[in-house]
PDB file of N, CA and C in Angstrom:
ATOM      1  N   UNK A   1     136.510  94.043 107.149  1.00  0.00           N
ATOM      2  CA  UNK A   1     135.880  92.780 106.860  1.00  0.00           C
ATOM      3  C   UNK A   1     134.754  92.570 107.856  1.00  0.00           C
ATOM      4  N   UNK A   2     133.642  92.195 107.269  1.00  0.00           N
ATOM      5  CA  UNK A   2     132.429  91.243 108.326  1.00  0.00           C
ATOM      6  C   UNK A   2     132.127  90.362 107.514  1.00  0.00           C
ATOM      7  N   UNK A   3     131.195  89.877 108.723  1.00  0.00           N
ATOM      8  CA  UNK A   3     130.461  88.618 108.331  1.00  0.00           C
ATOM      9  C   UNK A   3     129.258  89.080 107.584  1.00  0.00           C
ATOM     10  N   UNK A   4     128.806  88.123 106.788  1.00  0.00           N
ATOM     11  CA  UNK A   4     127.277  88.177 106.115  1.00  0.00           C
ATOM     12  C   UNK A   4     127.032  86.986 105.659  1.00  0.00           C
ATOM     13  N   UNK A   5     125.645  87.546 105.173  1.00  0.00           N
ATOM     14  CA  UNK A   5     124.669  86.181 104.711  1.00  0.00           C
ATOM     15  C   UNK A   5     124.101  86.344 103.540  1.00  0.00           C
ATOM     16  N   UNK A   6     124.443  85.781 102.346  1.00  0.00           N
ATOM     17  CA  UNK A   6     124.201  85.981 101.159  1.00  0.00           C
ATOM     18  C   UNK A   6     122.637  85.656 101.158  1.00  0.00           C
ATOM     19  N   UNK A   7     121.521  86.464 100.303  1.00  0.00           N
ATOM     20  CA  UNK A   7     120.561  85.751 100.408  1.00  0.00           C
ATOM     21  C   UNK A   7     119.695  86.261  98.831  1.00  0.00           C
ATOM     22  N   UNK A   8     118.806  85.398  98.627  1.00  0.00           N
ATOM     23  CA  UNK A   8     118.302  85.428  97.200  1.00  0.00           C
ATOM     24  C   UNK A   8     117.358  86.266  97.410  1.00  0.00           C
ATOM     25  N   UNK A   9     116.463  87.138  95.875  1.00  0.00           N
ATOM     26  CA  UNK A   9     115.967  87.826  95.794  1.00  0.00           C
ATOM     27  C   UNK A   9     114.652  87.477  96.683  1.00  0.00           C
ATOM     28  N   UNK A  10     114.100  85.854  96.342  1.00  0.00           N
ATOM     29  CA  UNK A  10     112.650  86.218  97.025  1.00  0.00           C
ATOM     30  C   UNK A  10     113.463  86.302  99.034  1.00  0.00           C
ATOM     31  N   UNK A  11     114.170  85.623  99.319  1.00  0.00           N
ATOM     32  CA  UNK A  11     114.451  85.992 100.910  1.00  0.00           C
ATOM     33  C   UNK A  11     114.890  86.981 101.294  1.00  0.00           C
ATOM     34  N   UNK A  12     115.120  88.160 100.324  1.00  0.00           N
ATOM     35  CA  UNK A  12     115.360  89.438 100.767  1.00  0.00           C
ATOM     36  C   UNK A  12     114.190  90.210 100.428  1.00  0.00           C
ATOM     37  N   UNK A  13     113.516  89.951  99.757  1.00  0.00           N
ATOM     38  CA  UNK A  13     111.819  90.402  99.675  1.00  0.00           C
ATOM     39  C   UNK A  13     111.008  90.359 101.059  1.00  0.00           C
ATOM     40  N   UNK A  14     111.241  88.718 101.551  1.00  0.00           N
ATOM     41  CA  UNK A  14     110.161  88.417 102.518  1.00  0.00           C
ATOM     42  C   UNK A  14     111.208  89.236 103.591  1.00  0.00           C
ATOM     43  N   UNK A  15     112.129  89.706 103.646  1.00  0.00           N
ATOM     44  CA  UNK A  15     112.800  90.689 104.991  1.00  0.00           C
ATOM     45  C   UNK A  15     112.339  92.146 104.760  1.00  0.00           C
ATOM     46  N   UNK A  16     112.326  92.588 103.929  1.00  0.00           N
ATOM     47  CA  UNK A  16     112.508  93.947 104.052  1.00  0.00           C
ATOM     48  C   UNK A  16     110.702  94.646 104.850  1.00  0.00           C
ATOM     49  N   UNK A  17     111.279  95.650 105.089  1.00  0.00           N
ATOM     50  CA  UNK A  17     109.892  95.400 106.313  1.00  0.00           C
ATOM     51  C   UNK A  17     109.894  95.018 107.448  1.00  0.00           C
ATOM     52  N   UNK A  18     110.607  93.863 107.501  1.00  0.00           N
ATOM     53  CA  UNK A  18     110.149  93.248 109.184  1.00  0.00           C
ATOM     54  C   UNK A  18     111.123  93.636 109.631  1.00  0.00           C
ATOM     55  N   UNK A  19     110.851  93.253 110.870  1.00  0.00           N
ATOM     56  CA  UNK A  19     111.336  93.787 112.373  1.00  0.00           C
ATOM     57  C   UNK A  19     112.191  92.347 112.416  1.00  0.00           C
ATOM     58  N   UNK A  20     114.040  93.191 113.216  1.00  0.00           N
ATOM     59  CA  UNK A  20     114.644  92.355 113.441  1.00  0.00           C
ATOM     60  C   UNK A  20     114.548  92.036 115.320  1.00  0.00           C
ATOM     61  N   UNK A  21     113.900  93.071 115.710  1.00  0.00           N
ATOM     62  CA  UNK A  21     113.254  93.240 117.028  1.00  0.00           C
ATOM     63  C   UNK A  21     112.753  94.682 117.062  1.00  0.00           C
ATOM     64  N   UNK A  22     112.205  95.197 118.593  1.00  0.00           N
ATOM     65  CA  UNK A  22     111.266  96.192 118.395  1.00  0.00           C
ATOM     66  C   UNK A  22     112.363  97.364 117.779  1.00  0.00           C
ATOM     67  N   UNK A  23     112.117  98.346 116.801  1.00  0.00           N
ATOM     68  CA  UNK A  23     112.471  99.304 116.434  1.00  0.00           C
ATOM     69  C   UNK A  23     113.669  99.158 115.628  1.00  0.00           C
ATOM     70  N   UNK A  24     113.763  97.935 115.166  1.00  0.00           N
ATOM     71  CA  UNK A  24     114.922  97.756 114.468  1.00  0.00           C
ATOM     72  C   UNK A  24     114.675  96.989 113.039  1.00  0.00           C
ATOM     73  N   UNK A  25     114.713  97.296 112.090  1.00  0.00           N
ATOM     74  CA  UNK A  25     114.401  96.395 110.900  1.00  0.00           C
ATOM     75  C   UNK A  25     115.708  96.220 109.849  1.00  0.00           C
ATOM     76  N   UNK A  26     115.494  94.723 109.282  1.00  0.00           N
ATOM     77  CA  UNK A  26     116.123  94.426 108.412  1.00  0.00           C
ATOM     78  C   UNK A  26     116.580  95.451 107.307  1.00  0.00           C
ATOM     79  N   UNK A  27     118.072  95.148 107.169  1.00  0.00           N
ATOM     80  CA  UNK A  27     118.212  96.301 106.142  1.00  0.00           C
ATOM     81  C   UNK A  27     118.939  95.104 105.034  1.00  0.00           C
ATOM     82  N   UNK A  28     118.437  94.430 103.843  1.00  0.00           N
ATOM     83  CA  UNK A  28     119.056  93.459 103.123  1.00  0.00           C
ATOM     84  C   UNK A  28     120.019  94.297 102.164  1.00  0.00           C
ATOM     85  N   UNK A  29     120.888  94.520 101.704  1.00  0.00           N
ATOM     86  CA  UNK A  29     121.432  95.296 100.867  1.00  0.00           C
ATOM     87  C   UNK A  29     122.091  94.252  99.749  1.00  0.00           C
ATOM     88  N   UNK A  30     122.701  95.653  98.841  1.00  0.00           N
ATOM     89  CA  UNK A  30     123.453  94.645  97.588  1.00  0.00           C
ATOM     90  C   UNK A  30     124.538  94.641  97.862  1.00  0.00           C
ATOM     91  N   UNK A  31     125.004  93.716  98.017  1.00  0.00           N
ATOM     92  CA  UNK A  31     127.039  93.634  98.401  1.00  0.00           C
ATOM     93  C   UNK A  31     127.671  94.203  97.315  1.00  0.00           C
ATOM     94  N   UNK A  32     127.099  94.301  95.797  1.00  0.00           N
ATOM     95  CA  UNK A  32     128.720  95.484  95.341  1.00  0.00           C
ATOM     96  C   UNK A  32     129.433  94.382  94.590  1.00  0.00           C
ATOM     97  N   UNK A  33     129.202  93.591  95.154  1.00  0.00           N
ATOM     98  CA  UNK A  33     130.715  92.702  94.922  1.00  0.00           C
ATOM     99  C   UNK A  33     129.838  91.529  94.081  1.00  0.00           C
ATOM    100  N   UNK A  34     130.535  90.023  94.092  1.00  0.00           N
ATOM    101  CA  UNK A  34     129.794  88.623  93.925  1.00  0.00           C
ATOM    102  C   UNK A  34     128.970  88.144  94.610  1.00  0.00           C
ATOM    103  N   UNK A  35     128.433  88.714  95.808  1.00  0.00           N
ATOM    104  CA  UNK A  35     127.799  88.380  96.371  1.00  0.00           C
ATOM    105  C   UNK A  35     126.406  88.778  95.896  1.00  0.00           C
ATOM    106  N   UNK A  36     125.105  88.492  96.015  1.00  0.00           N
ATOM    107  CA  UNK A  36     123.738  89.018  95.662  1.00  0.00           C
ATOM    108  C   UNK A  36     123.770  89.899  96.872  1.00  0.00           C
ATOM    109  N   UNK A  37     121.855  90.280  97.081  1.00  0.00           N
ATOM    110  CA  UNK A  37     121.996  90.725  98.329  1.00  0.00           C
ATOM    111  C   UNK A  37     122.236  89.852  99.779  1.00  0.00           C
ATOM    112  N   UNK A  38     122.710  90.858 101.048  1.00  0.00           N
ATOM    113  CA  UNK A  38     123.507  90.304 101.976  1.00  0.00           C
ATOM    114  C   UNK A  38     122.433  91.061 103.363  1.00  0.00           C
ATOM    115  N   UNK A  39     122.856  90.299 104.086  1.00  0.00           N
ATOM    116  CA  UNK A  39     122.068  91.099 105.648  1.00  0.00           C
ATOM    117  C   UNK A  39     123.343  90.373 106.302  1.00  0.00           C
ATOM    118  N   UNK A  40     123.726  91.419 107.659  1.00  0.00           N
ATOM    119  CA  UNK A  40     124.659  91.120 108.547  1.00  0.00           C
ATOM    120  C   UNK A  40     124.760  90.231 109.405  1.00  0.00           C
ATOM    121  N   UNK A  41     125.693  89.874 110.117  1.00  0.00           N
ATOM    122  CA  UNK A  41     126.076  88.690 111.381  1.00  0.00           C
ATOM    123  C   UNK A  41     125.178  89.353 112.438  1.00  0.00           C
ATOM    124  N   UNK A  42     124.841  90.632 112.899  1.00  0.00           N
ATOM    125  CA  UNK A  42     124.020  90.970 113.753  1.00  0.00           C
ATOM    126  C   UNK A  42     122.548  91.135 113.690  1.00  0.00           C
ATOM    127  N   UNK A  43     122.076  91.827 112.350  1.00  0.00           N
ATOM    128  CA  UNK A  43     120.837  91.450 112.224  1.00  0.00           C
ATOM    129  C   UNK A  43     120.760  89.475 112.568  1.00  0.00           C
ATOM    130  N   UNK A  44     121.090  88.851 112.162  1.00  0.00           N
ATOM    131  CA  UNK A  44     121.072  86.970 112.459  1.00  0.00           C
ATOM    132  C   UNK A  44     120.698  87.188 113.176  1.00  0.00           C
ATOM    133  N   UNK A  45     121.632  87.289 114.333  1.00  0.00           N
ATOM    134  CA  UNK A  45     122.103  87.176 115.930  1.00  0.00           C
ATOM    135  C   UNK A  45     121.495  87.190 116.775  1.00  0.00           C
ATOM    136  N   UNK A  46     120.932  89.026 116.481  1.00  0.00           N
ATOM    137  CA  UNK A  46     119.660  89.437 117.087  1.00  0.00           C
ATOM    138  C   UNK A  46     118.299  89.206 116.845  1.00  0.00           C
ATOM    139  N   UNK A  47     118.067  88.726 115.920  1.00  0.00           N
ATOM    140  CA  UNK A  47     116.527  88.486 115.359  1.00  0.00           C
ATOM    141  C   UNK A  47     115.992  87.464 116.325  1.00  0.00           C
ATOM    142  N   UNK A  48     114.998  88.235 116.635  1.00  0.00           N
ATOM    143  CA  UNK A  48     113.976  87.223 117.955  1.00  0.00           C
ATOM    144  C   UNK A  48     112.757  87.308 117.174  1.00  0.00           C
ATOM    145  N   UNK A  49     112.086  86.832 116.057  1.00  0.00           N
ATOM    146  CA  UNK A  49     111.108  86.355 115.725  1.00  0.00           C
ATOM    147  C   UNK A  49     110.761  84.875 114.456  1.00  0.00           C
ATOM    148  N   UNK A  50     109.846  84.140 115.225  1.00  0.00           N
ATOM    149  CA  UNK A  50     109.654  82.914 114.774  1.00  0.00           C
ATOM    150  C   UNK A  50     109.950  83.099 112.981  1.00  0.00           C
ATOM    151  N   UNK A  51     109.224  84.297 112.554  1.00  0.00           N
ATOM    152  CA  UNK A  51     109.118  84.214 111.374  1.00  0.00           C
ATOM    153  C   UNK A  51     110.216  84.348 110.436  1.00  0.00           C
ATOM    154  N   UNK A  52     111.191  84.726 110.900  1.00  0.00           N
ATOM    155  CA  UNK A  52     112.328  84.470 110.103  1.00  0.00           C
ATOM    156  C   UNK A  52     113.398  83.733 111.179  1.00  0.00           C
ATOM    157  N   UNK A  53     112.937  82.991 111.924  1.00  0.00           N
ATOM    158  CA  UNK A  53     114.088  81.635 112.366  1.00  0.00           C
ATOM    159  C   UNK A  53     114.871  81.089 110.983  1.00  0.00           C
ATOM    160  N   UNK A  54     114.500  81.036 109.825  1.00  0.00           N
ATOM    161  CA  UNK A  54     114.944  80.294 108.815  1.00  0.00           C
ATOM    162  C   UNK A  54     116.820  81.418 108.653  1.00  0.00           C
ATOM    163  N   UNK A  55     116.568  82.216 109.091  1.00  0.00           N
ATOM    164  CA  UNK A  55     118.293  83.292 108.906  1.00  0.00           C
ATOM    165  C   UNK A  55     118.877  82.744 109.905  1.00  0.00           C
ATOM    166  N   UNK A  56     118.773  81.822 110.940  1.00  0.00           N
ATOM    167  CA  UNK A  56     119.649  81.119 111.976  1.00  0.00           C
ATOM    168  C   UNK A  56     120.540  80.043 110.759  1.00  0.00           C
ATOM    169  N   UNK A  57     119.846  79.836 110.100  1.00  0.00           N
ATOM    170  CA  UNK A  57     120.608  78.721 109.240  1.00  0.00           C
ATOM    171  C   UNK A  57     121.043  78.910 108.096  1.00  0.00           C
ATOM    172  N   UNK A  58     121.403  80.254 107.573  1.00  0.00           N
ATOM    173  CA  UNK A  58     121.871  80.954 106.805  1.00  0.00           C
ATOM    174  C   UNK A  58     123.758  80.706 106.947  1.00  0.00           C
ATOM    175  N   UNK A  59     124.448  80.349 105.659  1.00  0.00           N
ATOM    176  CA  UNK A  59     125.889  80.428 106.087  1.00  0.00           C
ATOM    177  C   UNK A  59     125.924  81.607 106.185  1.00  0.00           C
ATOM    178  N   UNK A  60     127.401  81.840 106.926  1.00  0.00           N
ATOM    179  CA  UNK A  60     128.109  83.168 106.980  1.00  0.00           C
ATOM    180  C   UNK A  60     129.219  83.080 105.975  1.00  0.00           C
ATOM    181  N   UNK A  61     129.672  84.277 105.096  1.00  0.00           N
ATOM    182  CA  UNK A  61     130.922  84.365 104.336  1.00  0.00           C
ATOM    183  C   UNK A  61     131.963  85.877 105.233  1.00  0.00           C
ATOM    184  N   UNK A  62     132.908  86.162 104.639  1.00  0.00           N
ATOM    185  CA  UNK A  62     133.992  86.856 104.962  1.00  0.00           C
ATOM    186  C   UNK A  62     133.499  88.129 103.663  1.00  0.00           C
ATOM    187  N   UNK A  63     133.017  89.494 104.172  1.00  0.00           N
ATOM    188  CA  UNK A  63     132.754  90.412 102.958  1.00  0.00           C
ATOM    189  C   UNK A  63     133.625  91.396 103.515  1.00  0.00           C
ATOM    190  N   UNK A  64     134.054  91.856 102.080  1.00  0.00           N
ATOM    191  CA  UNK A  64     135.199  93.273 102.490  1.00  0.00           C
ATOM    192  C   UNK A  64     133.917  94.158 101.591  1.00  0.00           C
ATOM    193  N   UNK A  65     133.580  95.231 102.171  1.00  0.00           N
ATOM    194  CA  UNK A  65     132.838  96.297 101.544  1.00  0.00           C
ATOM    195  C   UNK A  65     133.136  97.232 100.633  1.00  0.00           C
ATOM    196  N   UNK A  66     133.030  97.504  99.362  1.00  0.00           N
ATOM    197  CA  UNK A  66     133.904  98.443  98.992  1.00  0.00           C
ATOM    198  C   UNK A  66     134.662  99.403  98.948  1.00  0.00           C
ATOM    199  N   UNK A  67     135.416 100.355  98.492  1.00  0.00           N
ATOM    200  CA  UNK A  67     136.567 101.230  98.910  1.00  0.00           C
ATOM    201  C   UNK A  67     136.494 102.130  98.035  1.00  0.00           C
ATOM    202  N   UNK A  68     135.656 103.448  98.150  1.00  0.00           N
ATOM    203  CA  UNK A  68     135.459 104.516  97.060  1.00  0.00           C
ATOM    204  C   UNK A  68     137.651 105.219  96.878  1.00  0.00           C
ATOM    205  N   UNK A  69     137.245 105.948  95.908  1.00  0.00           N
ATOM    206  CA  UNK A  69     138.708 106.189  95.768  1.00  0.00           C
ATOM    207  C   UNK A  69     139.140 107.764  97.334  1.00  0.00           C
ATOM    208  N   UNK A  70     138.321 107.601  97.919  1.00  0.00           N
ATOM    209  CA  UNK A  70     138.592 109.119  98.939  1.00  0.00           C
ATOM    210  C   UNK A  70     139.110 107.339 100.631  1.00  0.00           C
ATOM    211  N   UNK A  71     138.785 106.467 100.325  1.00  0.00           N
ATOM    212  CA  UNK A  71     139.299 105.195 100.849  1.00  0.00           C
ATOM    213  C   UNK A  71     138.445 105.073 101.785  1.00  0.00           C
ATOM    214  N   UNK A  72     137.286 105.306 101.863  1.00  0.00           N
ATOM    215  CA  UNK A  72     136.085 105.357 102.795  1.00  0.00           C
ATOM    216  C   UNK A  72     135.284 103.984 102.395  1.00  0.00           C
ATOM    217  N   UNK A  73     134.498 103.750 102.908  1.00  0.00           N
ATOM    218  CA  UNK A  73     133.819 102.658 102.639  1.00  0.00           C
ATOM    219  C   UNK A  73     132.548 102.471 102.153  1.00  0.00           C
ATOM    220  N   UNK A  74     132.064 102.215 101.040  1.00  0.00           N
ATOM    221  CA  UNK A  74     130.555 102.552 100.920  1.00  0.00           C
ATOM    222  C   UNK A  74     129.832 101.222 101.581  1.00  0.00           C
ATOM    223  N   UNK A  75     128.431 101.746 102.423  1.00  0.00           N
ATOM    224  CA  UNK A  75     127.554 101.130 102.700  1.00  0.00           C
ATOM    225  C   UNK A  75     126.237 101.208 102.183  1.00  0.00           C
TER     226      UNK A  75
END
């Protein structure tokens, strides 16, 4: 289980690309599940730029990731 942040198509548009700090960029993915796409409790956390301050105020939910049948986890 982690945390995530559900987020809609155009706010996973305006992420992909940017920098969650130097050398590190947003990775928005599709949760798989009910969720749309999701970005993690650490991308949040860590993000030090003005331009996406708006993911500080993003809820967090409880995501279990899926479970291929070899019981591994896809990411």
């Amino acid at each position: 289980m982690e945390l995530v942040a559900a987020l809609t198509i155009n706010e996973k548009d305006s992420l992909v690309g940017q920098l969650v700090q130097p050398d590190w960029y947003f990775n928005p993915r599709l949760s798989g599940d009910t969720l749309p796409w999701i970005i993690s409790e650490q991308e949040i956390n860590a993000s030090i730029y003005p331009d996406h301050i708006w993911i500080k105020d993003l809820t967090l939910v409880e995501y279990n990731p899926p479970v291929n049948p070899s019981g591994s986890t896809i990411n």
